[in-house]
PDB file of N, CA and C in Angstrom:
ATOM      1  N   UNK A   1      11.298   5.264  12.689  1.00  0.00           N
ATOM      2  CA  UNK A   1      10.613   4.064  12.299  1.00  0.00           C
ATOM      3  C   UNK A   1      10.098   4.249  10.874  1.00  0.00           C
ATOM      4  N   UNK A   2      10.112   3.321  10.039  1.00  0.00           N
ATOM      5  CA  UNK A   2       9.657   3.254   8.650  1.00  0.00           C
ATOM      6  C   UNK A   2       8.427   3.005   8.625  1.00  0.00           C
ATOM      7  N   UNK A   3       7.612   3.841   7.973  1.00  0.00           N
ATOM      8  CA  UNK A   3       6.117   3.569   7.215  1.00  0.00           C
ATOM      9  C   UNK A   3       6.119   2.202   6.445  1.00  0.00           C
ATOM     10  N   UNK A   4       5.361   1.513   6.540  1.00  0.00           N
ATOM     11  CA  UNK A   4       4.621   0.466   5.581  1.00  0.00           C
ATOM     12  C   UNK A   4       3.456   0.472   5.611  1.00  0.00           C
ATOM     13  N   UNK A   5       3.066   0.164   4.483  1.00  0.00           N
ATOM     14  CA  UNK A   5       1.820  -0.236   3.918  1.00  0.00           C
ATOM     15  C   UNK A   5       1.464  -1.552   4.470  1.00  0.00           C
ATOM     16  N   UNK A   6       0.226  -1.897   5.011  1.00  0.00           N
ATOM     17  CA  UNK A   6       0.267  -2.849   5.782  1.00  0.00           C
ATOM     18  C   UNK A   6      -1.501  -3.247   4.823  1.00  0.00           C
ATOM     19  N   UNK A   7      -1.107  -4.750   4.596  1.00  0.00           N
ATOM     20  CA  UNK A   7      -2.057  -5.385   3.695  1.00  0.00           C
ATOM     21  C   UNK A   7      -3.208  -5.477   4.571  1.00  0.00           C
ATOM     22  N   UNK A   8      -4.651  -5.298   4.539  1.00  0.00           N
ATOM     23  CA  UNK A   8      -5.256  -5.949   5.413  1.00  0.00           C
ATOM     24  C   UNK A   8      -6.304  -6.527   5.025  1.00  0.00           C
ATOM     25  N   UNK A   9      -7.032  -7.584   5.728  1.00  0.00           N
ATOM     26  CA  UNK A   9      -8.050  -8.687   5.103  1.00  0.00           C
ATOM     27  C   UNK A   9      -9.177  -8.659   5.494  1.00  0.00           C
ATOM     28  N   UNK A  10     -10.078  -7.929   4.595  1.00  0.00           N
ATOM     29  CA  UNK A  10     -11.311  -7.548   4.726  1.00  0.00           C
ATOM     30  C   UNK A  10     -12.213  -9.000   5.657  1.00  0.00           C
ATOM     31  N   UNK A  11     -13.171  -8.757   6.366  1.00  0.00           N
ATOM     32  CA  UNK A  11     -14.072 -10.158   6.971  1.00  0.00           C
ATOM     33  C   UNK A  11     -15.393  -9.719   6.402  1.00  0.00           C
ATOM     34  N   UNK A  12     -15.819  -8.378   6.745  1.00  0.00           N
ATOM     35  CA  UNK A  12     -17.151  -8.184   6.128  1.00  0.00           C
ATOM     36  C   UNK A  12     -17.304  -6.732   5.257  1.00  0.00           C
ATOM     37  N   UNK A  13     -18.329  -6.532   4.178  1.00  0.00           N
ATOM     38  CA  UNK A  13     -18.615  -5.864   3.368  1.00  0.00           C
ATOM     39  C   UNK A  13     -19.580  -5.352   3.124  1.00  0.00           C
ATOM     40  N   UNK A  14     -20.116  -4.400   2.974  1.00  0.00           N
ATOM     41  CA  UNK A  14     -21.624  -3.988   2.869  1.00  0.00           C
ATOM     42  C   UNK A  14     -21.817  -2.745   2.211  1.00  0.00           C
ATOM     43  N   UNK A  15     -23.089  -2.573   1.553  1.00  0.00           N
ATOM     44  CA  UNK A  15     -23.221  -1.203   1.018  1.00  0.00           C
ATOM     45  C   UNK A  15     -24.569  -0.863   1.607  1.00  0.00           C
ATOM     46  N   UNK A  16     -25.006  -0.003   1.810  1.00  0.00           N
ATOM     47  CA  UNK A  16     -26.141   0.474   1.967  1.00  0.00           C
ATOM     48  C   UNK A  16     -26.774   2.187   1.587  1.00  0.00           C
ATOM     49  N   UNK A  17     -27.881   1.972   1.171  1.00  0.00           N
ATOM     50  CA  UNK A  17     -28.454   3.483   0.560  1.00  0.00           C
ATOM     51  C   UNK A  17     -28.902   4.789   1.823  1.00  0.00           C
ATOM     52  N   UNK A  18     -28.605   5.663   1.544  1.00  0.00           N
ATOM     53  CA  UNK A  18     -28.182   6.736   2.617  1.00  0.00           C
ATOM     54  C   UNK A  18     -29.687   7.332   2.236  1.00  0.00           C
ATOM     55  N   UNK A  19     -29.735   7.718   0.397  1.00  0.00           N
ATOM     56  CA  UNK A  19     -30.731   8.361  -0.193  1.00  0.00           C
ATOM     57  C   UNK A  19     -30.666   7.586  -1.572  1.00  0.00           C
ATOM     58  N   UNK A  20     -31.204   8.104  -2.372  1.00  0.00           N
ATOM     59  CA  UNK A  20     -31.821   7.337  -3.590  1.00  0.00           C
ATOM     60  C   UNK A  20     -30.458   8.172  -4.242  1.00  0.00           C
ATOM     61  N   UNK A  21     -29.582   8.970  -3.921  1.00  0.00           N
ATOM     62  CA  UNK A  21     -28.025   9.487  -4.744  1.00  0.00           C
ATOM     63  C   UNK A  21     -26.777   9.189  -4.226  1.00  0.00           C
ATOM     64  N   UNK A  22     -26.924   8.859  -2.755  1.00  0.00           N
ATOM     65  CA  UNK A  22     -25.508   8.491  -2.225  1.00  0.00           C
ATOM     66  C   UNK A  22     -25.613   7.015  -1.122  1.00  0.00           C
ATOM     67  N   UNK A  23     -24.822   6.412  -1.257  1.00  0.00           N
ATOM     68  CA  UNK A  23     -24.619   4.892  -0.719  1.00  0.00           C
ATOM     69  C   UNK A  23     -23.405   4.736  -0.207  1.00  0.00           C
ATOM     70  N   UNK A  24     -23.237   4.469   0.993  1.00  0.00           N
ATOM     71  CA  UNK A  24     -22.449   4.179   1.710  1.00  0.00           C
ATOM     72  C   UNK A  24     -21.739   2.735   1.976  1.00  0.00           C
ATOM     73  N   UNK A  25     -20.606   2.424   1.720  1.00  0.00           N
ATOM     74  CA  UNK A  25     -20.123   1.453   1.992  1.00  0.00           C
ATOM     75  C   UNK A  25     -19.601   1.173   4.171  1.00  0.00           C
ATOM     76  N   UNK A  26     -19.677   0.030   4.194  1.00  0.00           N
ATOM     77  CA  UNK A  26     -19.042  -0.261   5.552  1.00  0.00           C
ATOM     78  C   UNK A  26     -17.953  -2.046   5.724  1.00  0.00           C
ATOM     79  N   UNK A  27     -16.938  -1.537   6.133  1.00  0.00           N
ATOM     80  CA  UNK A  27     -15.893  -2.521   5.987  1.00  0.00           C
ATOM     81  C   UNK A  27     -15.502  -3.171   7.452  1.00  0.00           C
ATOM     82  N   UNK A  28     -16.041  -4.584   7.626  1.00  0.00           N
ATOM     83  CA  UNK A  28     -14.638  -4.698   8.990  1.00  0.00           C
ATOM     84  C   UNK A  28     -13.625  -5.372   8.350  1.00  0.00           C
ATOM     85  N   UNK A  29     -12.328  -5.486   9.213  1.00  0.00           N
ATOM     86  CA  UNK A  29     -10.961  -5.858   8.390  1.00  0.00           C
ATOM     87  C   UNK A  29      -9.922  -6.372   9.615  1.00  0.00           C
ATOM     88  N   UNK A  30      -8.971  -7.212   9.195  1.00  0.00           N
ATOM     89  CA  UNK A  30      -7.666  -7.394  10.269  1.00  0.00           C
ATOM     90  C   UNK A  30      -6.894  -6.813   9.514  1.00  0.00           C
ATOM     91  N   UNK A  31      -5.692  -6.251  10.072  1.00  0.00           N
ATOM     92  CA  UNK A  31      -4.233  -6.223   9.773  1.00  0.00           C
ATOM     93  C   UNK A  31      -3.549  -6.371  10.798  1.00  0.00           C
ATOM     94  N   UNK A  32      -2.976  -7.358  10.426  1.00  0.00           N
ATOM     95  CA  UNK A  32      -1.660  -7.950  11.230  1.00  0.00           C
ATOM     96  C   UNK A  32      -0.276  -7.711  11.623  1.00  0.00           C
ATOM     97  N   UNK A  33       0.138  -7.379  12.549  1.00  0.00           N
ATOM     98  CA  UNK A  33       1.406  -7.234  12.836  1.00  0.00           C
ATOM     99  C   UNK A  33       2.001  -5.692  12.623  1.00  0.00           C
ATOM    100  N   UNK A  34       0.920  -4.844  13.073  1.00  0.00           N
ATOM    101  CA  UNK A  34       1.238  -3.148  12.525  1.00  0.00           C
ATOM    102  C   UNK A  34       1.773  -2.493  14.113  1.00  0.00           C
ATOM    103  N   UNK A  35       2.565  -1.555  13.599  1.00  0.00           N
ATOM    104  CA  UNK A  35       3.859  -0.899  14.484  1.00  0.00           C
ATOM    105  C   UNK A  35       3.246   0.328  14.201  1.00  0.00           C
ATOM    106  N   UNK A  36       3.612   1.454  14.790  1.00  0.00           N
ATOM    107  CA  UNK A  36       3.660   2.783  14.866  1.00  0.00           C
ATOM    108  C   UNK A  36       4.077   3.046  13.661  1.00  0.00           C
ATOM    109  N   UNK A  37       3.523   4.123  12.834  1.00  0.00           N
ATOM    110  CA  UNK A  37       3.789   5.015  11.508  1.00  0.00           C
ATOM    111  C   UNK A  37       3.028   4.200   9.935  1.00  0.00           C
ATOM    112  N   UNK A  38       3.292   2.739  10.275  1.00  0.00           N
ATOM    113  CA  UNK A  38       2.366   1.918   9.394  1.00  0.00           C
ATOM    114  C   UNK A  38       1.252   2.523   8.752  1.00  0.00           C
ATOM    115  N   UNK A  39       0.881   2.088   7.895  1.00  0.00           N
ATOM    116  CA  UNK A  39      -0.414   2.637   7.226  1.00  0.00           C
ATOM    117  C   UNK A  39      -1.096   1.328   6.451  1.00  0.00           C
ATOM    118  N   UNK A  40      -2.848   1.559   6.599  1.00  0.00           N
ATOM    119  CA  UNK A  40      -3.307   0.943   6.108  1.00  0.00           C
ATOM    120  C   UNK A  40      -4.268   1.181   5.009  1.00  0.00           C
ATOM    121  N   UNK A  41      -4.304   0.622   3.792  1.00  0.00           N
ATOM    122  CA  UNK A  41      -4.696   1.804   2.654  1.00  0.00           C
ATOM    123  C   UNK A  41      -5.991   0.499   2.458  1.00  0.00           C
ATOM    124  N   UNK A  42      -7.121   0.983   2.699  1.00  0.00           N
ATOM    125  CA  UNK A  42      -8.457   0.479   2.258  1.00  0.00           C
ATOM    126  C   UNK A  42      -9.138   0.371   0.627  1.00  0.00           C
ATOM    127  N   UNK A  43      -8.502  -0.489  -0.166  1.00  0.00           N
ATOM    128  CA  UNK A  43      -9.152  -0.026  -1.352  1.00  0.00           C
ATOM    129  C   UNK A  43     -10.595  -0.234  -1.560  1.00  0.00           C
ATOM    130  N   UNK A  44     -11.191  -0.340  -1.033  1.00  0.00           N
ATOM    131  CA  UNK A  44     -12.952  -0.520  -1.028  1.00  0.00           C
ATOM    132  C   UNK A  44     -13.341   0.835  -1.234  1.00  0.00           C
ATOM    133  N   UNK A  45     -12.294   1.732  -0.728  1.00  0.00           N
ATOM    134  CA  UNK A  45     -13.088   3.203  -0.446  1.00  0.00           C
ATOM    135  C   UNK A  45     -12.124   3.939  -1.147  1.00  0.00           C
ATOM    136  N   UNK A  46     -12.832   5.219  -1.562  1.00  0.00           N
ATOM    137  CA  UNK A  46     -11.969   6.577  -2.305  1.00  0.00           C
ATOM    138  C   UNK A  46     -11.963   7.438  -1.203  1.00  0.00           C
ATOM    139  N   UNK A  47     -13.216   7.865  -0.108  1.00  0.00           N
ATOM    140  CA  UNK A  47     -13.222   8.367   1.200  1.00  0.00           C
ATOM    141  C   UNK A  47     -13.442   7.848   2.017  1.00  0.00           C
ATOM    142  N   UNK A  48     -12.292   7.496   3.500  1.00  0.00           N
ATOM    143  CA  UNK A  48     -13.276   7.283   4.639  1.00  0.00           C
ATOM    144  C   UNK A  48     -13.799   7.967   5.395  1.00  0.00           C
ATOM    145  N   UNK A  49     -14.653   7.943   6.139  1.00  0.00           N
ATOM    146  CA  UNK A  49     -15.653   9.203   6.525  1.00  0.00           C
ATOM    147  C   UNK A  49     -15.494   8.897   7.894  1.00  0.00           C
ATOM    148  N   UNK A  50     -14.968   7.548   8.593  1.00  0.00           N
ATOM    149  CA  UNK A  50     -15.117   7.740   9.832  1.00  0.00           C
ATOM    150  C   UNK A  50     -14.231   5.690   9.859  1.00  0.00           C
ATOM    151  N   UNK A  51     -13.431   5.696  10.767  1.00  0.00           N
ATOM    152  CA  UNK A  51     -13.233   4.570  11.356  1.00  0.00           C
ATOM    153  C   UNK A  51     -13.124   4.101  12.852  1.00  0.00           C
ATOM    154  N   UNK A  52     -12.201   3.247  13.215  1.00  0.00           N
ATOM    155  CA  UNK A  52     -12.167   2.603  14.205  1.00  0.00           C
ATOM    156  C   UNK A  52     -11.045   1.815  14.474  1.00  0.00           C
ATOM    157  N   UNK A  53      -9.825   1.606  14.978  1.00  0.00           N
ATOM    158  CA  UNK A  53      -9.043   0.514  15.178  1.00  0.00           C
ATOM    159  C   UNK A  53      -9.062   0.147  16.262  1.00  0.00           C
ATOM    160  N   UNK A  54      -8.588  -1.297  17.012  1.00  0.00           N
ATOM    161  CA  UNK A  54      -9.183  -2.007  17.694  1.00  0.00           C
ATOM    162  C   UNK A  54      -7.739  -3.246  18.043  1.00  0.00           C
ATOM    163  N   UNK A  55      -7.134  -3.189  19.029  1.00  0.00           N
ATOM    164  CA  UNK A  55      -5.994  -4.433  19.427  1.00  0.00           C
ATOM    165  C   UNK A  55      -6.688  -5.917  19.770  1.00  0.00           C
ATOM    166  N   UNK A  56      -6.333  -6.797  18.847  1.00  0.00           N
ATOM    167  CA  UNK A  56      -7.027  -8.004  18.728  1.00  0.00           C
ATOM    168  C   UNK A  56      -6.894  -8.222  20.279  1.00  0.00           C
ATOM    169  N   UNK A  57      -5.733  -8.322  20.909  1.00  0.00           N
ATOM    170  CA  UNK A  57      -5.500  -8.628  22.249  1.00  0.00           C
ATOM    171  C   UNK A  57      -6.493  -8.102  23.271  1.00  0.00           C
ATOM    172  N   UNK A  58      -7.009  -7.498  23.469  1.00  0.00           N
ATOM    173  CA  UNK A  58      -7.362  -6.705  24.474  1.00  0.00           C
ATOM    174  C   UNK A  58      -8.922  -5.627  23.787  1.00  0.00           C
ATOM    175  N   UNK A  59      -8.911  -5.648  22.786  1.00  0.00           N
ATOM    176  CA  UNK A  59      -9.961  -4.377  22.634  1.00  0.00           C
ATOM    177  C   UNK A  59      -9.513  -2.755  23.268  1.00  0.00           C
ATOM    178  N   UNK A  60      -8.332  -2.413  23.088  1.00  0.00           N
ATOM    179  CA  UNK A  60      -8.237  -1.205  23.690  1.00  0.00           C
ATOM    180  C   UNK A  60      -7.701  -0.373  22.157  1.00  0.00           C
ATOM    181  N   UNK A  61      -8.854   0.952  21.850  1.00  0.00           N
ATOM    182  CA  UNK A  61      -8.519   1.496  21.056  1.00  0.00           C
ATOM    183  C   UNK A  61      -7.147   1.681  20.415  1.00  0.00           C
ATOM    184  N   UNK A  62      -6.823   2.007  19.556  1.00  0.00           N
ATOM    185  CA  UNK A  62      -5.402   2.470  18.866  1.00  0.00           C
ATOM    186  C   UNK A  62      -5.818   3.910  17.705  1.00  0.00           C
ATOM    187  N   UNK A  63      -4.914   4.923  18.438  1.00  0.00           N
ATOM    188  CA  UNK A  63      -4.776   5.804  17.591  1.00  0.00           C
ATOM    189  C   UNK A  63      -4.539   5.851  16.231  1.00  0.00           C
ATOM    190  N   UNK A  64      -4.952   6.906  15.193  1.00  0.00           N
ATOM    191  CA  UNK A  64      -4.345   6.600  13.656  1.00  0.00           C
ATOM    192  C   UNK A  64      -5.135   7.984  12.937  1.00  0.00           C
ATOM    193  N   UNK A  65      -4.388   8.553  12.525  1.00  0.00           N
ATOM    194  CA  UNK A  65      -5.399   9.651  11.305  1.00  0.00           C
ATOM    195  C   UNK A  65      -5.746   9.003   9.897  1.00  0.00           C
ATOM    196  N   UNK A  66      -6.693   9.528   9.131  1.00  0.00           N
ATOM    197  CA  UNK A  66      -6.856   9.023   7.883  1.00  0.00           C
ATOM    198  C   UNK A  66      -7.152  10.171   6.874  1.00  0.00           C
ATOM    199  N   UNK A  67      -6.801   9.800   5.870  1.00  0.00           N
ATOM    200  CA  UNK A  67      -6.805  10.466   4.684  1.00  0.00           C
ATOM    201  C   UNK A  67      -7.253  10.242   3.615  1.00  0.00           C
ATOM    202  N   UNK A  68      -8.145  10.514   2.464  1.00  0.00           N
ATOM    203  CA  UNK A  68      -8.834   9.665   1.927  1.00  0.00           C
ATOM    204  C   UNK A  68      -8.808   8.346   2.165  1.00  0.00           C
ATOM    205  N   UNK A  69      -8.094   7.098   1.407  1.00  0.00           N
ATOM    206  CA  UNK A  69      -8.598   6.159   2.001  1.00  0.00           C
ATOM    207  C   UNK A  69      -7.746   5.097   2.421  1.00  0.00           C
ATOM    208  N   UNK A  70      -6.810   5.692   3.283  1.00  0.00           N
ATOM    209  CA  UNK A  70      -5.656   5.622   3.918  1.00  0.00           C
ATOM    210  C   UNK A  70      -5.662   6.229   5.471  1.00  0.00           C
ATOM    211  N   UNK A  71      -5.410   4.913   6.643  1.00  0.00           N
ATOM    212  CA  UNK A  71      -5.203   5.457   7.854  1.00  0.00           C
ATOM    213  C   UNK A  71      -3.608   4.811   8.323  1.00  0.00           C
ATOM    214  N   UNK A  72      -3.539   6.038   9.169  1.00  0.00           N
ATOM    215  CA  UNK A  72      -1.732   6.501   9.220  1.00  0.00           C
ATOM    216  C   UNK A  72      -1.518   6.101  11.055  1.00  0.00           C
ATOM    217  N   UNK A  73      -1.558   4.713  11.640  1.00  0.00           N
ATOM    218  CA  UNK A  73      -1.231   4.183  12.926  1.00  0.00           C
ATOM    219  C   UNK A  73      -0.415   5.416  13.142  1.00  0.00           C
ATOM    220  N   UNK A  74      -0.697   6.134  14.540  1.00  0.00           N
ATOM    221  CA  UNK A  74      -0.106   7.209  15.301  1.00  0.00           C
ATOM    222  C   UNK A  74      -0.339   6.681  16.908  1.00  0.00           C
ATOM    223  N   UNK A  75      -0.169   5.396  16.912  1.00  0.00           N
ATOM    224  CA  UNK A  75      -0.023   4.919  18.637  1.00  0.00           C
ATOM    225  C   UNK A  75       1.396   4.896  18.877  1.00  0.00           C
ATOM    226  N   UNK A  76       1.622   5.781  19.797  1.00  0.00           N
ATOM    227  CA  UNK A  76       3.478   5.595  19.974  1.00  0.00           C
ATOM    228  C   UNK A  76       3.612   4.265  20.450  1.00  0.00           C
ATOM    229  N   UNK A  77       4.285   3.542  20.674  1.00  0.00           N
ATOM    230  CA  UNK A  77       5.061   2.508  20.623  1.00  0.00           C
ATOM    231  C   UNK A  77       4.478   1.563  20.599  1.00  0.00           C
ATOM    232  N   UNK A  78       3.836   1.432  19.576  1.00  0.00           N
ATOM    233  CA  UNK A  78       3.098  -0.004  18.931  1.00  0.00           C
ATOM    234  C   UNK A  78       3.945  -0.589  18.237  1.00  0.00           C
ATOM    235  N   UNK A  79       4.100  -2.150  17.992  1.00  0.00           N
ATOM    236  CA  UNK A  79       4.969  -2.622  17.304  1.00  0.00           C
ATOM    237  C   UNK A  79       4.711  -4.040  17.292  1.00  0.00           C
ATOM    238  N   UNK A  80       4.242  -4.638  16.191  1.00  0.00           N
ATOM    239  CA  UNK A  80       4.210  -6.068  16.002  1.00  0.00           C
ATOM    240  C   UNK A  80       2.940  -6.260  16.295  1.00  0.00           C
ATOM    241  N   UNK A  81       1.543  -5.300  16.244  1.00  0.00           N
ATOM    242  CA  UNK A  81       0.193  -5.616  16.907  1.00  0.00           C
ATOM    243  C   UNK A  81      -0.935  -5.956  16.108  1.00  0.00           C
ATOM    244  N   UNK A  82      -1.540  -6.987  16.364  1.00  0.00           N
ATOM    245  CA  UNK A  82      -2.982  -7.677  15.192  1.00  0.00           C
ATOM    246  C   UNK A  82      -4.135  -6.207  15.923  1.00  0.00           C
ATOM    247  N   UNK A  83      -4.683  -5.976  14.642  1.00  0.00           N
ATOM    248  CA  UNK A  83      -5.526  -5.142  15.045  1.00  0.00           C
ATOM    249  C   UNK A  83      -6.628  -5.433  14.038  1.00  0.00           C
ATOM    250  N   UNK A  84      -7.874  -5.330  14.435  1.00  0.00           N
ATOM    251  CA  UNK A  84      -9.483  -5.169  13.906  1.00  0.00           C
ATOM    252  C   UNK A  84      -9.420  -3.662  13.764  1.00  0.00           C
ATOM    253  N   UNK A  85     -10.834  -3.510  12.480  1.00  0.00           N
ATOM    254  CA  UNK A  85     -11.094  -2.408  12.542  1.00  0.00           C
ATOM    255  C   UNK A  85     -12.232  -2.152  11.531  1.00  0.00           C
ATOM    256  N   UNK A  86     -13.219  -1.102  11.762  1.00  0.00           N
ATOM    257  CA  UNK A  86     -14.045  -0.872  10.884  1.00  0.00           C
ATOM    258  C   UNK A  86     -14.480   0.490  10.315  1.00  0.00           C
ATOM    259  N   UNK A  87     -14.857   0.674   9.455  1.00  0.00           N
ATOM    260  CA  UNK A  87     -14.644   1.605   8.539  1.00  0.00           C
ATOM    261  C   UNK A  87     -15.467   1.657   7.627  1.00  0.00           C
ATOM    262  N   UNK A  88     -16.044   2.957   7.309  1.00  0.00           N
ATOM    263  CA  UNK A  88     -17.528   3.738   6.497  1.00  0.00           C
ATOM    264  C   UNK A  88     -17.273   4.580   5.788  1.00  0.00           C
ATOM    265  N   UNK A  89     -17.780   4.656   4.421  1.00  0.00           N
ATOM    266  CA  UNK A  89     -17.485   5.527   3.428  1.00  0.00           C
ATOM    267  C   UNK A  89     -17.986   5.704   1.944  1.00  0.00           C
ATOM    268  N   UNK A  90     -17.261   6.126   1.448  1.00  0.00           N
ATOM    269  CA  UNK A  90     -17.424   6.072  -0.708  1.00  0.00           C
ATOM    270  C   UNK A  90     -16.334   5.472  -1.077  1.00  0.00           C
TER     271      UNK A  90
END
């Protein structure tokens, strides 16, 4: 299966102060129509520190690793699925 980059559309945005030196951003987002190996590259963030994906259908988690600020769908046989998701970071 081929990797894509899969666009996704931020809904909400936020920053908030951790300490008076570091501030944390927090993102929810859709992307639509993502398959197994897909990737979704967050430009809000340089690190994500922690996320979440989420099957619009149902609410049943979906696997995925991330890497700076890029997460890499690792649900085997996903294919064609709207997914939510949220996500914290720099």
């Amino acid at each position: 299966m081929t990797a894509t980059d899969i666009k996704e559309t931020v809904t909400s945005s936020k920053q908030t102060v951790v300490t008076a030196a570091v501030e944390k951003k927090y993102v929810t987002f859709e992307a639509l129509a993502v398959s197994e190996t897909n990737t979704i590259t967050l430009g809000d963030f340089t690190t994500i520190a922690g996320a979440v994906l989420l099957k619009k259908s149902d609410g049943a988690t979906v696997t995925f690793t991330k890497a700076t600020n890029v997460l890499t769908v690792t649900e085997t046989g996903l294919t064609n699925i709207d997914l939510v998701g949220f996500a914290y970071g720099t």
